[in-house]
C-alpha atoms as a PDB file:
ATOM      1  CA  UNK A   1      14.297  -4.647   3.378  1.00  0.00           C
ATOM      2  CA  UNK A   2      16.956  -4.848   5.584  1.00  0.00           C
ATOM      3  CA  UNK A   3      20.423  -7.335   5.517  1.00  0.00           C
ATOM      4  CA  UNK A   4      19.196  -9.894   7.961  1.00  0.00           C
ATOM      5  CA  UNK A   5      15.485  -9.907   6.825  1.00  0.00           C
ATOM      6  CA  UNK A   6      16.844 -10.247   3.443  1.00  0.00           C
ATOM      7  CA  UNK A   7      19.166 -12.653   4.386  1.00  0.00           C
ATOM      8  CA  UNK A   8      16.261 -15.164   6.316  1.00  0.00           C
ATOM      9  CA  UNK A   9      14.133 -14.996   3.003  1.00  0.00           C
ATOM     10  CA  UNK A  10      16.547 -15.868   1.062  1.00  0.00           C
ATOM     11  CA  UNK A  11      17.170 -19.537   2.398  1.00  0.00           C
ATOM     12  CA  UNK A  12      13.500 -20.116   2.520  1.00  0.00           C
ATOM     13  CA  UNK A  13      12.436 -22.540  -0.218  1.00  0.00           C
ATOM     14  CA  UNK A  14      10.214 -21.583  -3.172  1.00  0.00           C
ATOM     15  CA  UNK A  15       7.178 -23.141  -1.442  1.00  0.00           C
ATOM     16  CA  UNK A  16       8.041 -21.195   1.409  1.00  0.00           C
ATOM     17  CA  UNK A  17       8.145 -18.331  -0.087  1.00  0.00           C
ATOM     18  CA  UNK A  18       4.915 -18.403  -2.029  1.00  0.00           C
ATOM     19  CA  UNK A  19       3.229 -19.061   1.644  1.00  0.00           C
ATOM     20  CA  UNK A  20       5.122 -16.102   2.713  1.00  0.00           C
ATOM     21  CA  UNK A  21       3.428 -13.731   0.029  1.00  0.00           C
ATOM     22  CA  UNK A  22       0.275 -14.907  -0.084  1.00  0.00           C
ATOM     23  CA  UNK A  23       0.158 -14.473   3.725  1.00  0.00           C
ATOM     24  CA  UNK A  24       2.259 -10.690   3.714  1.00  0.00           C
ATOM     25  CA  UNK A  25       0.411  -9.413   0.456  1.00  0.00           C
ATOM     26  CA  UNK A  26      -3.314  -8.934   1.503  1.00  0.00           C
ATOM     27  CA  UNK A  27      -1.831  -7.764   4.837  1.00  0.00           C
ATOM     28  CA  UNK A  28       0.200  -4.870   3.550  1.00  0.00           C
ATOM     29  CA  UNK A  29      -2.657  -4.287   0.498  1.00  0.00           C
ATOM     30  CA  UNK A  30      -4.994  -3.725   3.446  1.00  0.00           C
ATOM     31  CA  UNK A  31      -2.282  -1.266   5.389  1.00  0.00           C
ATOM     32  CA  UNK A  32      -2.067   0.617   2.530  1.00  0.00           C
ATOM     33  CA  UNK A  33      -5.766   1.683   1.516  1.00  0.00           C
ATOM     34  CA  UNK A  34      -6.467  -1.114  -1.294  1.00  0.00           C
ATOM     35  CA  UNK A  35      -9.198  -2.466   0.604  1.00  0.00           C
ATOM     36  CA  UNK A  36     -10.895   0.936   0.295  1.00  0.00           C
ATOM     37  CA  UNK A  37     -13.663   2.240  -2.052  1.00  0.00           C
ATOM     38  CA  UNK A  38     -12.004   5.395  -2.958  1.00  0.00           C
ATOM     39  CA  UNK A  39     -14.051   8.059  -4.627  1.00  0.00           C
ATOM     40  CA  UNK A  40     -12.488  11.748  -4.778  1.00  0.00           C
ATOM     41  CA  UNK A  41     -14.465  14.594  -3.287  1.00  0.00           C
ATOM     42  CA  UNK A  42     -13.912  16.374  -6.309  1.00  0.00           C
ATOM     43  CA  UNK A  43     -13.352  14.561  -9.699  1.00  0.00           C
ATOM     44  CA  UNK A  44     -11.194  16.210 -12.270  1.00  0.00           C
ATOM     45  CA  UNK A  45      -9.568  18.524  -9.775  1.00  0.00           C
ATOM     46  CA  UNK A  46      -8.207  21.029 -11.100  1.00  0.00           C
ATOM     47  CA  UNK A  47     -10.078  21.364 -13.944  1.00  0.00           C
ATOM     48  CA  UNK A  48     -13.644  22.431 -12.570  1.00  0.00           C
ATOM     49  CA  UNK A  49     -12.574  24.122  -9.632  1.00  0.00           C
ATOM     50  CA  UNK A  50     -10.862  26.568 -11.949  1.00  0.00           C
ATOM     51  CA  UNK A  51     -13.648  27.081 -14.113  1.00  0.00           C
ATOM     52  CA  UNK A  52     -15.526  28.419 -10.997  1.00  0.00           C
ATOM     53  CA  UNK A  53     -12.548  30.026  -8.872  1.00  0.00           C
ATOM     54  CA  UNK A  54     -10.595  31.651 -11.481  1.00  0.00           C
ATOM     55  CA  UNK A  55     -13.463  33.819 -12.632  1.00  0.00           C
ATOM     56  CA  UNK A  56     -14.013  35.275  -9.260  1.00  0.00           C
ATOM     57  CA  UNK A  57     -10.407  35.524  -8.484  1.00  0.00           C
ATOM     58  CA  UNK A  58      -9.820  37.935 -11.437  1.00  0.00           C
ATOM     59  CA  UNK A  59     -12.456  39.716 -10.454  1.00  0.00           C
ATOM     60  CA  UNK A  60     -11.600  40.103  -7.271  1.00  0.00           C
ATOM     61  CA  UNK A  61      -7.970  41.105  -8.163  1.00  0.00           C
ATOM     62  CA  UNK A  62      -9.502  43.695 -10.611  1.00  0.00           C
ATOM     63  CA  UNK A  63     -11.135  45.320  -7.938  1.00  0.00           C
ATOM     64  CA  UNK A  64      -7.791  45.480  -6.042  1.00  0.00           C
ATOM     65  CA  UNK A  65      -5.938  47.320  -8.024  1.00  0.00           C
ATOM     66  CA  UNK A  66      -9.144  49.746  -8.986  1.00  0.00           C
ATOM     67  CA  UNK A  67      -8.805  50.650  -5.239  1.00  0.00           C
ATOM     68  CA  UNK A  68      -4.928  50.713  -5.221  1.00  0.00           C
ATOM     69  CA  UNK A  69      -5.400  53.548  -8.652  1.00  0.00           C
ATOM     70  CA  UNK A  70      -8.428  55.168  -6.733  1.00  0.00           C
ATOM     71  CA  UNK A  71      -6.014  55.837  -3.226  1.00  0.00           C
ATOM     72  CA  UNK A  72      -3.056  56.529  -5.057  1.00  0.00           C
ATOM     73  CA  UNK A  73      -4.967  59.393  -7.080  1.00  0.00           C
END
């Protein structure tokens, strides 16, 4: 918040002030996403992706360094 903004709220009355945030609040709540149904397009990330990924990752790296030994022989 800056000095003069600050400054300007701060001689507003109590009554004023309550106006102020019930006017400010839904507006910013709505800026920021709260508003919003939010539903992640994958739950529990990490956790499953690695179950799935990791496997085939391995496996993949296993087969890189088979070729690496095979070339190098």
């Amino acid at each position: 918040m800056s000095a003069e903004l600050f400054d300007a709220v701060r001689k507003l009355s109590l009554a004023n002030i309550r106006g102020l945030y019930r006017e400010i609040i839904p507006i910013l709540q709505h800026l920021k996403g709260a508003n919003v149904d939010y539903r992640p397009m994958y739950p529990n990330f990490p956790k499953p992706w690695l179950k799935i990924v990791m496997p085939h990752n391995i496996h993949f790296l296993g087969d890189c360094i088979c070729a690496l030994l095979i070339n190098l022989i």
